[in-house]
N, C-alpha and C. Protein backbone atom coordinates (compact mmCIF):
# COMPACT_ATOMS: atom_id res chain seq x y z
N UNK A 1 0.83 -1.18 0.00
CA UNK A 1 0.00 0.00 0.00
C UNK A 1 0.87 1.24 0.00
N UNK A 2 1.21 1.81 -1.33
CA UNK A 2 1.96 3.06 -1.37
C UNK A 2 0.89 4.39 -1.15
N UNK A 3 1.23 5.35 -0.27
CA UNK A 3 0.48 6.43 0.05
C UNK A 3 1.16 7.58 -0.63
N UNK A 4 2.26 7.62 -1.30
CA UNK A 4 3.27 8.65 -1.41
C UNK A 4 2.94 9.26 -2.20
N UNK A 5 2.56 10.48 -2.64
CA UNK A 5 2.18 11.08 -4.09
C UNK A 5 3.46 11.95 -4.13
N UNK A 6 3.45 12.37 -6.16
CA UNK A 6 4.57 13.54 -6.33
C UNK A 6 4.10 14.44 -5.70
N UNK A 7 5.15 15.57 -6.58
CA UNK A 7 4.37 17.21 -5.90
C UNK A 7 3.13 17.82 -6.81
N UNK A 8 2.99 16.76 -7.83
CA UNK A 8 1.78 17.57 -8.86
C UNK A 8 1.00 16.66 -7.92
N UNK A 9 0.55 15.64 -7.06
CA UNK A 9 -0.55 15.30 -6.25
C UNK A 9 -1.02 13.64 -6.91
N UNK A 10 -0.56 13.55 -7.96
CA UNK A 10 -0.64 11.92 -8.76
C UNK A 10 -0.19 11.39 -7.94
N UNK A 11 -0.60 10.07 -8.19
CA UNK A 11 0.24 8.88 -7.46
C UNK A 11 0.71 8.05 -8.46
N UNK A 12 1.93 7.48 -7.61
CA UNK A 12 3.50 7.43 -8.64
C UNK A 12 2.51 5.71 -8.56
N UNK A 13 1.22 4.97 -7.96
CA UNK A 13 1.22 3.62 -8.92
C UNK A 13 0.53 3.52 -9.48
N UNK A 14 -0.56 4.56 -9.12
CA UNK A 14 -2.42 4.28 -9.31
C UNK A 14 -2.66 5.19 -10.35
N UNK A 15 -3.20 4.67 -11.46
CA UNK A 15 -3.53 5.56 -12.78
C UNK A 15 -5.02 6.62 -12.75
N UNK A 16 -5.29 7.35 -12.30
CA UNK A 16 -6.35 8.23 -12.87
C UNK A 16 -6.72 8.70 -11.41
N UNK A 17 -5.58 9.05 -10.14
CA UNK A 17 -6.17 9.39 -9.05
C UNK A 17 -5.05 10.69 -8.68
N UNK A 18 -5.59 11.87 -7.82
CA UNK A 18 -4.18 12.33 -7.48
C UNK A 18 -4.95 12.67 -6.05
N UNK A 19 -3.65 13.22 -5.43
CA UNK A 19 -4.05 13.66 -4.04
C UNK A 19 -4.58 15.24 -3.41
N UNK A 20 -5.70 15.52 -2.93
CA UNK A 20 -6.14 17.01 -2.65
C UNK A 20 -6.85 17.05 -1.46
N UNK A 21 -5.81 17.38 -0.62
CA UNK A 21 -6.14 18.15 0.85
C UNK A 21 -6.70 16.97 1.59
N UNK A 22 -5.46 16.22 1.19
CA UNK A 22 -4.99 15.01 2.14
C UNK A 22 -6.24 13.85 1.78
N UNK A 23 -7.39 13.88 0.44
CA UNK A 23 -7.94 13.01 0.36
C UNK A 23 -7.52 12.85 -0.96
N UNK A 24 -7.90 11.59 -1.56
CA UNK A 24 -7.62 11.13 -2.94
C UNK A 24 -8.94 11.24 -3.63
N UNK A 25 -8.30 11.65 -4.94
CA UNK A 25 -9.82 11.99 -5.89
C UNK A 25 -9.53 11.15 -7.00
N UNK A 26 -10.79 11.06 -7.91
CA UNK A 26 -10.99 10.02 -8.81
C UNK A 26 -11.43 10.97 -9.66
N UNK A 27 -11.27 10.85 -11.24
CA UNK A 27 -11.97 11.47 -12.15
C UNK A 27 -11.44 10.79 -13.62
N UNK A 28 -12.08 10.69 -14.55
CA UNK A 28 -12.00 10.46 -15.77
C UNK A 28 -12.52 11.10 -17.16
N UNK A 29 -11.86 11.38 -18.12
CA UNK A 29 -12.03 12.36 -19.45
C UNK A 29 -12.90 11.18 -19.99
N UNK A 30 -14.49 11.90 -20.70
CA UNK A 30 -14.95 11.25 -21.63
C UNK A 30 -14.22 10.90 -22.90
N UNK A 31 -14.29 9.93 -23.32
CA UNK A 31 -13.49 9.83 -24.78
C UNK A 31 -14.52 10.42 -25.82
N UNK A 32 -13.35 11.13 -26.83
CA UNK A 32 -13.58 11.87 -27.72
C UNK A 32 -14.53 13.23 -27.10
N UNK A 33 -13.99 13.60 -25.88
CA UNK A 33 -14.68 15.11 -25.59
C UNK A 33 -13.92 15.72 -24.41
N UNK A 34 -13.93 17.11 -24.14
CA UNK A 34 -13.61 17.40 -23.01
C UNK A 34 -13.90 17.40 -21.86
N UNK A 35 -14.88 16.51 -21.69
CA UNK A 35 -15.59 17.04 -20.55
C UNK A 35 -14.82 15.62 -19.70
N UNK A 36 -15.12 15.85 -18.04
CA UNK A 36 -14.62 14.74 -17.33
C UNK A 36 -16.10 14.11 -16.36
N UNK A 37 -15.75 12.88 -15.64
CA UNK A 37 -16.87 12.60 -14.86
C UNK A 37 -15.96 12.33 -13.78
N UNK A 38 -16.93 13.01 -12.63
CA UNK A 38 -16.26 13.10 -11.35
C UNK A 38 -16.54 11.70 -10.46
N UNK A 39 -15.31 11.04 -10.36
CA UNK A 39 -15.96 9.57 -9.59
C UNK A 39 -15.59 9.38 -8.40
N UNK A 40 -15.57 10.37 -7.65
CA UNK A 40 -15.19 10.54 -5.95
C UNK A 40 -14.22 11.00 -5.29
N UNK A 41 -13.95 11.04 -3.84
CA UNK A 41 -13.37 11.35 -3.14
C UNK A 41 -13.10 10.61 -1.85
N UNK A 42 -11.79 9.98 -2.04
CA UNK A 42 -11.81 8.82 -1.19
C UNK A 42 -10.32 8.56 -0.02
N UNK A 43 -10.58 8.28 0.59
CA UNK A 43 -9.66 7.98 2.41
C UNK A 43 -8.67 7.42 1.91
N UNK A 44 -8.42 6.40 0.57
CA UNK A 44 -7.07 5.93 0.30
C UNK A 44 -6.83 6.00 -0.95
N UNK A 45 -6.05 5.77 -1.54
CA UNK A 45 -5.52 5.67 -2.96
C UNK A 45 -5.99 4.30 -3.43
N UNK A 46 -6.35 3.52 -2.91
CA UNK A 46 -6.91 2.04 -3.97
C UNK A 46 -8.02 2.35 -3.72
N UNK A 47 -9.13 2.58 -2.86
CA UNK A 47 -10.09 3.08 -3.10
C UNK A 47 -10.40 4.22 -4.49
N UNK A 48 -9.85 5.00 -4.69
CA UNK A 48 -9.88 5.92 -5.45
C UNK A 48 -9.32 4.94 -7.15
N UNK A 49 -8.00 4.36 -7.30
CA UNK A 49 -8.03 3.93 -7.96
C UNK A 49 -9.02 2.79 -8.50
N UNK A 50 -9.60 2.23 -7.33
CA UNK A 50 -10.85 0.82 -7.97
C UNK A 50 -11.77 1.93 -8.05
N UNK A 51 -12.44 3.21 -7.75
CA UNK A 51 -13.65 4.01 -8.76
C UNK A 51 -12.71 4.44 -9.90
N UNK A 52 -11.44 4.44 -10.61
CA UNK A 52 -11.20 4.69 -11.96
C UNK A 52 -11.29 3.67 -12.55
N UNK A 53 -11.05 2.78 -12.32
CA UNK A 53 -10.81 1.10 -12.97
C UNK A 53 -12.31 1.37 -13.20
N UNK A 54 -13.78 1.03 -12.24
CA UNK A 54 -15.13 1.31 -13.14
C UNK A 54 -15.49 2.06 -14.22
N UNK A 55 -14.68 3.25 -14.08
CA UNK A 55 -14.98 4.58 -14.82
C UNK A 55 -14.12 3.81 -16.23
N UNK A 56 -13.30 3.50 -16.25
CA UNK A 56 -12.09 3.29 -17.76
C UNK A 56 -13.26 1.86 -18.45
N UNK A 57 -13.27 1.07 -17.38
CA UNK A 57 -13.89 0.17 -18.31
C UNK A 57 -15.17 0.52 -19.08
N UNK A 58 -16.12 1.26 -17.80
CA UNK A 58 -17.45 1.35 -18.78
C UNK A 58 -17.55 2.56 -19.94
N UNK A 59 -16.08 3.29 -20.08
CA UNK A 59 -16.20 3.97 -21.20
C UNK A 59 -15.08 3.77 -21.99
N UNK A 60 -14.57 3.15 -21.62
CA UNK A 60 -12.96 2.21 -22.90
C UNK A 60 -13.59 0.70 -22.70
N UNK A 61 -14.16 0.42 -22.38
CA UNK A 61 -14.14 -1.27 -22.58
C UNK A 61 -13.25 -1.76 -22.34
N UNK A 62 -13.03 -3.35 -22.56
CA UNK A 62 -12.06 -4.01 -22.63
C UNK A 62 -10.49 -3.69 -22.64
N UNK A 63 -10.35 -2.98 -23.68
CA UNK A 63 -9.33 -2.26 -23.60
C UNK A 63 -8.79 -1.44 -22.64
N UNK A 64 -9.29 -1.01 -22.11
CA UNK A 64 -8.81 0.18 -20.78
C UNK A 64 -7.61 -0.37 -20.24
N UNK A 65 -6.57 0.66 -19.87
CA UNK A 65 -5.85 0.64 -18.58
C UNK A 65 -6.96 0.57 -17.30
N UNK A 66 -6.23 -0.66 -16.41
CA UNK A 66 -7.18 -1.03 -15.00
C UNK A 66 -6.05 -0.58 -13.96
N UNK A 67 -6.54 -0.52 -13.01
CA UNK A 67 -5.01 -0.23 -11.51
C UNK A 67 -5.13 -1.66 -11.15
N UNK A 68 -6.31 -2.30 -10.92
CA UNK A 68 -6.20 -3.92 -10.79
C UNK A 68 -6.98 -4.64 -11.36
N UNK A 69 -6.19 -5.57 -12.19
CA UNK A 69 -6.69 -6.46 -13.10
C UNK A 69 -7.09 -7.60 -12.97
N UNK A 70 -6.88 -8.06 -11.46
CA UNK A 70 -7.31 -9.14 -10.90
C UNK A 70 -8.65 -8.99 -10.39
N UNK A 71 -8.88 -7.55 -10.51
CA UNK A 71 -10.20 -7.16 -9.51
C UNK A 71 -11.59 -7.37 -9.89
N UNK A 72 -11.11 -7.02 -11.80
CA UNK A 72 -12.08 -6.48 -12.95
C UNK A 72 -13.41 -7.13 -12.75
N UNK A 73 -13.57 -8.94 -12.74
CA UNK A 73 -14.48 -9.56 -12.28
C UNK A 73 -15.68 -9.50 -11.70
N UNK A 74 -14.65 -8.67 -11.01
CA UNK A 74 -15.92 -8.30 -9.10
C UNK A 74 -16.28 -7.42 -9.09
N UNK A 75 -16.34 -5.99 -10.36
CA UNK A 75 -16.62 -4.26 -10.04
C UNK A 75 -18.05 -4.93 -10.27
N UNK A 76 -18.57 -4.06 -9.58
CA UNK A 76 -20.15 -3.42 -10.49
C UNK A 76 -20.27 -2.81 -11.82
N UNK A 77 -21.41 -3.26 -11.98
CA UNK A 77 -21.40 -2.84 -13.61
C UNK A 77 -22.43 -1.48 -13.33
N UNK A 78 -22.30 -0.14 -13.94
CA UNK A 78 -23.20 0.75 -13.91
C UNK A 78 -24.29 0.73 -14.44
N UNK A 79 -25.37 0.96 -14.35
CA UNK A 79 -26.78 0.74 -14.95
C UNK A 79 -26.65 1.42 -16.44
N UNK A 80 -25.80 2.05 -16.47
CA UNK A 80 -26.20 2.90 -17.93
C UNK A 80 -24.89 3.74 -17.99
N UNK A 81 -24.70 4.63 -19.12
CA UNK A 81 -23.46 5.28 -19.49
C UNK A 81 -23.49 6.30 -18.82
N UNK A 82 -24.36 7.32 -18.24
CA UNK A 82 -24.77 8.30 -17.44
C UNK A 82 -23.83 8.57 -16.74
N UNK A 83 -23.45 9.67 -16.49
CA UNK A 83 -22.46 10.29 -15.27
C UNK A 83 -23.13 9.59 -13.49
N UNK A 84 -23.55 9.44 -13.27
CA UNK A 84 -24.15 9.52 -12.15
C UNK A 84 -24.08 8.00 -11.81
N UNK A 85 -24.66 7.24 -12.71
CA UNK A 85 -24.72 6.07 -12.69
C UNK A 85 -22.89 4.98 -12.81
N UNK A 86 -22.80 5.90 -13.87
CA UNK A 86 -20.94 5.44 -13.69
C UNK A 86 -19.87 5.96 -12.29
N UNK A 87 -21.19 6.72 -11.27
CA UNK A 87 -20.21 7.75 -10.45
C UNK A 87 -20.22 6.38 -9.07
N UNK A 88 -22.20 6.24 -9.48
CA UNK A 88 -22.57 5.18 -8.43
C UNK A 88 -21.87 4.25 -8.29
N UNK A 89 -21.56 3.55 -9.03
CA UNK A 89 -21.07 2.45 -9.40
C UNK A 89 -19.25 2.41 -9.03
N UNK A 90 -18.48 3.22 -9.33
CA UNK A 90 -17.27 3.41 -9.12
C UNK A 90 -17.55 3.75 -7.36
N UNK A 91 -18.15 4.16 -6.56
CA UNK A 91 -18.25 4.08 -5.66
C UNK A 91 -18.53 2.58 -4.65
N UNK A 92 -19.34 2.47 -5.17
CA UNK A 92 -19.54 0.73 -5.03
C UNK A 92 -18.24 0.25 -5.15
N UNK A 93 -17.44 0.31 -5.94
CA UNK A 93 -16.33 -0.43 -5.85
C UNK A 93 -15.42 -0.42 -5.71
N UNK A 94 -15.08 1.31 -5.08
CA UNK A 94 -14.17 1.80 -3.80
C UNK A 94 -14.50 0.85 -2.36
N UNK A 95 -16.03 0.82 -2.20
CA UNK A 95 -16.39 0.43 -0.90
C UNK A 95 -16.05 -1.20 -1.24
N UNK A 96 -16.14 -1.95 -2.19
CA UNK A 96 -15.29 -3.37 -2.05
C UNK A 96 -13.65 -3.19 -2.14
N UNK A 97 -13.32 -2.14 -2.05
CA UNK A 97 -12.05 -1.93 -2.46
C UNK A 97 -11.42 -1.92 -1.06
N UNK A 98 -12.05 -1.38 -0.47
CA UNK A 98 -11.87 -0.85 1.06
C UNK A 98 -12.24 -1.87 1.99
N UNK A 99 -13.49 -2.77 1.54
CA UNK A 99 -13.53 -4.01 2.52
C UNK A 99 -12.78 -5.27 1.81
N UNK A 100 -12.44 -5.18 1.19
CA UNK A 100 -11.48 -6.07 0.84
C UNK A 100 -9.93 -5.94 1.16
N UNK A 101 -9.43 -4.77 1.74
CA UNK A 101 -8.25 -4.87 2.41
C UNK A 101 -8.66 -4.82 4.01
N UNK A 102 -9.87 -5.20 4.42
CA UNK A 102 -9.89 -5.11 5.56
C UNK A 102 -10.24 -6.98 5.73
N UNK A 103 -10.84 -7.40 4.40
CA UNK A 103 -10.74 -8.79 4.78
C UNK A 103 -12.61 -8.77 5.17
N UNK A 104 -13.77 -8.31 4.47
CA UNK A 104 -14.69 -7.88 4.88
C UNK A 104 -15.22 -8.40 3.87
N UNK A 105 -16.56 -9.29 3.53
CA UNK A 105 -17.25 -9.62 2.50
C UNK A 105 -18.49 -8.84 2.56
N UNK A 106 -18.53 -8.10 1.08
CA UNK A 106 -19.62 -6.82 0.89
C UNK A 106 -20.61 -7.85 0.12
N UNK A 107 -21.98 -7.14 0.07
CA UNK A 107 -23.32 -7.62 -0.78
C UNK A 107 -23.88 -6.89 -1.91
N UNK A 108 -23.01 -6.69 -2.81
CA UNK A 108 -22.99 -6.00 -3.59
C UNK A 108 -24.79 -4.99 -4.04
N UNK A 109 -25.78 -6.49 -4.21
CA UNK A 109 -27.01 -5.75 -3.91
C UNK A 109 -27.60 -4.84 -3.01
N UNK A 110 -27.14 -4.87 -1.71
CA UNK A 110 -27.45 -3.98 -0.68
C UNK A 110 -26.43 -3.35 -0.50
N UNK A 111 -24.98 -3.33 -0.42
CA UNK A 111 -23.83 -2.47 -0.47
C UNK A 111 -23.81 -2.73 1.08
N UNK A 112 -23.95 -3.57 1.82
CA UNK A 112 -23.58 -3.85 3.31
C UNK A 112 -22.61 -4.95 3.54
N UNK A 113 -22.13 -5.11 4.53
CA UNK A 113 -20.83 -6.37 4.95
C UNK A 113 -21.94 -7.42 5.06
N UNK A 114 -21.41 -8.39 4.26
CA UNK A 114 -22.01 -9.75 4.63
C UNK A 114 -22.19 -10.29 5.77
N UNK A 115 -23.44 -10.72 6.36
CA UNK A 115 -23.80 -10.49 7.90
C UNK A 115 -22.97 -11.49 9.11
N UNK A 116 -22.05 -12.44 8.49
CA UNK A 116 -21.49 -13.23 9.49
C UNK A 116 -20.04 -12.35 9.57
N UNK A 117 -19.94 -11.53 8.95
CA UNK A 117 -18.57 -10.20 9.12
C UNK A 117 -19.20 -9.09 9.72
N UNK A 118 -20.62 -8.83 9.48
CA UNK A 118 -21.19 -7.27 10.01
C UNK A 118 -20.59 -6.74 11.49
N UNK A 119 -20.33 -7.69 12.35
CA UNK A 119 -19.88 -6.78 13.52
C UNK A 119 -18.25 -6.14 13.45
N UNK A 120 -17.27 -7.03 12.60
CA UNK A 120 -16.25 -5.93 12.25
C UNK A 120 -16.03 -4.80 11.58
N UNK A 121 -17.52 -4.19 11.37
CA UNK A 121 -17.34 -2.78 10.46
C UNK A 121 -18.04 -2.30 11.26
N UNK A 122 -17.34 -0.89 12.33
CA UNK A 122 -17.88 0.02 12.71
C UNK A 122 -18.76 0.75 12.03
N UNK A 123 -19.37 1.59 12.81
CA UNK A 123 -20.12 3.00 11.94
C UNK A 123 -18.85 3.93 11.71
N UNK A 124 -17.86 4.02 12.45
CA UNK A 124 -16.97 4.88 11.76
C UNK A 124 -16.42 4.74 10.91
N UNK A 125 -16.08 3.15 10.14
CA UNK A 125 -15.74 2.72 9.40
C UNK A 125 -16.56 3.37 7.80
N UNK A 126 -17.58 3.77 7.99
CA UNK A 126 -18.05 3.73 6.70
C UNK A 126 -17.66 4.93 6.10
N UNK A 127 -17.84 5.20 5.17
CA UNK A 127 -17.68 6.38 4.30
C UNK A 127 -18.56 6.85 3.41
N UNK A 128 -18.49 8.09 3.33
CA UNK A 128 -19.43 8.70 2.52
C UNK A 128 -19.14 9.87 1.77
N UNK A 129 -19.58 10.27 0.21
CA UNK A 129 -18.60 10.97 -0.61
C UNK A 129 -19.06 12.36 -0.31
N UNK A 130 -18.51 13.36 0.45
CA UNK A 130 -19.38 14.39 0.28
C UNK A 130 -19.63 15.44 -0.81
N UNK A 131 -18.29 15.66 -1.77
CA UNK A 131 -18.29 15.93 -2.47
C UNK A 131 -19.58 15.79 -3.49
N UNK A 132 -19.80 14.39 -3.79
CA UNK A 132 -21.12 14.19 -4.28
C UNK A 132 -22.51 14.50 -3.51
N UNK A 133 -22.67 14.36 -2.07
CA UNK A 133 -23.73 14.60 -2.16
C UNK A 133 -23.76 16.36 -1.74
N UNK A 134 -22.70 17.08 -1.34
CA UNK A 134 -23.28 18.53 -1.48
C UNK A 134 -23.17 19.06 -3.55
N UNK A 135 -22.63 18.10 -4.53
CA UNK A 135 -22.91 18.78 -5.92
C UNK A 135 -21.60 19.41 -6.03
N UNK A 136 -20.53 19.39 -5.23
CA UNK A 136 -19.32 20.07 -5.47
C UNK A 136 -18.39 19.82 -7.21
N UNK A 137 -18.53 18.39 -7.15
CA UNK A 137 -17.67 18.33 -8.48
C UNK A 137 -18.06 19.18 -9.67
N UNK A 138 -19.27 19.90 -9.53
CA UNK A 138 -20.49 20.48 -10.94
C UNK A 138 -20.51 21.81 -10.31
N UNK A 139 -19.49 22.23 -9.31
CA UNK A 139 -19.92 23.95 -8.74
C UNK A 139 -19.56 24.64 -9.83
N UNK A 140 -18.05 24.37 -10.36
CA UNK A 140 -17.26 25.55 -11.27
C UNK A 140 -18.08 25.37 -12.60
N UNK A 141 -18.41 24.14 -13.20
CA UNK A 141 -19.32 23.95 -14.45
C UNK A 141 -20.37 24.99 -14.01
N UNK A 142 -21.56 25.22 -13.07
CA UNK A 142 -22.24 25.35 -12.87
C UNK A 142 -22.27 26.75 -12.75
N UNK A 143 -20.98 27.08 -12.09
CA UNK A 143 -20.58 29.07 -12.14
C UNK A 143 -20.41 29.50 -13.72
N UNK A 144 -19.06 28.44 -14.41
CA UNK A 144 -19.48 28.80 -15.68
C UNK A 144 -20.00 29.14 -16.75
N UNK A 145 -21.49 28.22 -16.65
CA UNK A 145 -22.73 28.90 -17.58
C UNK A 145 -23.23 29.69 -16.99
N UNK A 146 -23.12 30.05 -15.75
CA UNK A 146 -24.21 31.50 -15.19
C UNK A 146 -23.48 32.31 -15.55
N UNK A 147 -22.20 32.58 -15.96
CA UNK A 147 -21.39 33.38 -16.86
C UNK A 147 -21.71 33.81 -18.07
N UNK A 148 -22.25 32.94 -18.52
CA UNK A 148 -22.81 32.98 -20.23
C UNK A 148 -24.23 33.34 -20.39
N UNK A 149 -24.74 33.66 -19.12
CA UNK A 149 -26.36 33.90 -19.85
C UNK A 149 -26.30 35.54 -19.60
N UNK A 150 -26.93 35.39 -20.63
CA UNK A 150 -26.91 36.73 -21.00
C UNK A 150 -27.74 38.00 -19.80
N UNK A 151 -27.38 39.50 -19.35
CA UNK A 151 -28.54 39.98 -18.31
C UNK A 151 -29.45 40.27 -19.24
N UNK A 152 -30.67 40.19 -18.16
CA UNK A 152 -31.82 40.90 -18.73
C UNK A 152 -31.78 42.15 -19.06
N UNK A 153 -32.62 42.14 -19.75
CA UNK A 153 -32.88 43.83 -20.59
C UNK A 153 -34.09 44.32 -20.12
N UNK A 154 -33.85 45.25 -19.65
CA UNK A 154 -34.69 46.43 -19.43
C UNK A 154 -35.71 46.92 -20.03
N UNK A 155 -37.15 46.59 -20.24
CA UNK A 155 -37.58 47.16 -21.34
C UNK A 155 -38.12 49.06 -21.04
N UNK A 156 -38.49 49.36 -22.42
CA UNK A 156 -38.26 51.36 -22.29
C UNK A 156 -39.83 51.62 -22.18
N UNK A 157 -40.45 50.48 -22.44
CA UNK A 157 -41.85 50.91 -22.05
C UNK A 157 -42.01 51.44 -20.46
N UNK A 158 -42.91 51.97 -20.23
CA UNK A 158 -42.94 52.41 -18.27
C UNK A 158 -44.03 51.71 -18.09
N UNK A 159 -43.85 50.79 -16.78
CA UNK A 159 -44.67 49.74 -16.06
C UNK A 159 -46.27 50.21 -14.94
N UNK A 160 -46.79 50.02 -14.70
CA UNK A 160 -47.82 50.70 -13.75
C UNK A 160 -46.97 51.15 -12.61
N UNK A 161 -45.89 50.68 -12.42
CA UNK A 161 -45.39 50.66 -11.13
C UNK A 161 -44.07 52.06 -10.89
N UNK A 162 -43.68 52.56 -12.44
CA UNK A 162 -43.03 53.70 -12.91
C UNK A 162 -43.55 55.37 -11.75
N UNK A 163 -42.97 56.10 -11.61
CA UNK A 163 -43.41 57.30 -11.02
C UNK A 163 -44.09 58.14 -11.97
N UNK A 164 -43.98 57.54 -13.40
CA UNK A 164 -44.89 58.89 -14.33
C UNK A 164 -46.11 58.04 -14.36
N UNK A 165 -46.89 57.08 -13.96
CA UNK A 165 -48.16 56.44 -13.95
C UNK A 165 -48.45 56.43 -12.65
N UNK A 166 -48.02 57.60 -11.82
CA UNK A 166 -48.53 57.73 -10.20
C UNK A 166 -49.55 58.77 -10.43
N UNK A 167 -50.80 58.92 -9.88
CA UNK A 167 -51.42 60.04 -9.38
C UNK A 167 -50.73 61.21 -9.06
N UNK A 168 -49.72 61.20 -8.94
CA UNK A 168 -49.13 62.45 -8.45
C UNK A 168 -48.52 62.21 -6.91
N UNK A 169 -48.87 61.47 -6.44
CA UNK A 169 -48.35 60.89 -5.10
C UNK A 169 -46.91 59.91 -4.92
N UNK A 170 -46.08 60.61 -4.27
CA UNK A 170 -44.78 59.79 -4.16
C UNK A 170 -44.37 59.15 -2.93
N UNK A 171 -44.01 58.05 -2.83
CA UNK A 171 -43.65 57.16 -1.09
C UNK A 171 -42.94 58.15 -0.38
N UNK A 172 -42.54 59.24 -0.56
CA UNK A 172 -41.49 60.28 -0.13
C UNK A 172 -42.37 61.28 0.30
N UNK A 173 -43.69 61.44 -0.14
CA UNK A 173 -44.22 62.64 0.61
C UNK A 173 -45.08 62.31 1.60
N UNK A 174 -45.06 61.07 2.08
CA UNK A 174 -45.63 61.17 3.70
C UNK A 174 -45.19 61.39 4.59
């Protein structure tokens, strides 16, 4: 278990993870576009690398670079090509990633420790991405297009609510 990253924040074994503010992140470039899908934020570096290994296969196939190739077998498969669904899913298989160096048999259908192991997984033990559920990976996308819309325009017509369609009465002279 190497923890060591360079100074750009990669890790010198695990392909598609680097390190930020002491947690490891996951992300992957759609092929043939710029855009990326954000696949977590995770407590170790094989965690983080088994959500890229989901992410490479279900959009390189077969072909993909994996971080473990012994693992491929056992990921979850994502319901669909969807960001969200490929995010789910790479998560899922951080969390076998993580009970599997603890020696922990997960249920992949329910995502819980298999119940004759359930008492060696604390509640502190578990994890949870927050990144995903406060919407963080989609903030700067999300600042971006509010950049691009255009302001409203003013129109030159005068509204009922204008001071030249008053009676003559202004909020100022009481």
């Amino acid at each position: 278990m190497a923890s060591a990253s360079s100074p750009s924040g990669k890790h010198p074994l695990y392909h598609g993870i680097r390190r930020r503010s002491g947690k490891w992140v996951s992300e992957i470039r759609e092929p043939r576009k710029t855009t990326r899908i954000w696949l977590g934020t995770y407590p170790t570096p094989e965690m983080a690398a088994a959500a890229y290994d989901v992410g490479a296969l279900t959009l390189k196939g077969a072909e993909a670079f994996v971080n473990f190739p012994a693992s491929v077998a056992s990921y979850p498969l994502p319901a669909s090509i969807l960001s969200a669904d490929i995010r789910k899913a790479a998560a899922a298989a951080a969390l076998l990633k993580k009970a599997e160096s603890k020696g922990i048999e997960i249920d992949l259908g329910s995502g819980h420790p298999h119940p004759a192991k359930k008492e060696e997984m604390t509640s502190t033990e578990e994890y949870m991405d927050k990144d995903v559920f406060l919407n963080l990976p989609n903030l700067l996308v999300d600042m971006a297009e509010g950049l691009l819309v255009s302001p409203l325009r003013l129109s030159s017509t005068p509204s009922d609510d204008s001071p030249g369609n008053s009676d003559g009465e202004s909020l100022w002279s009481y």
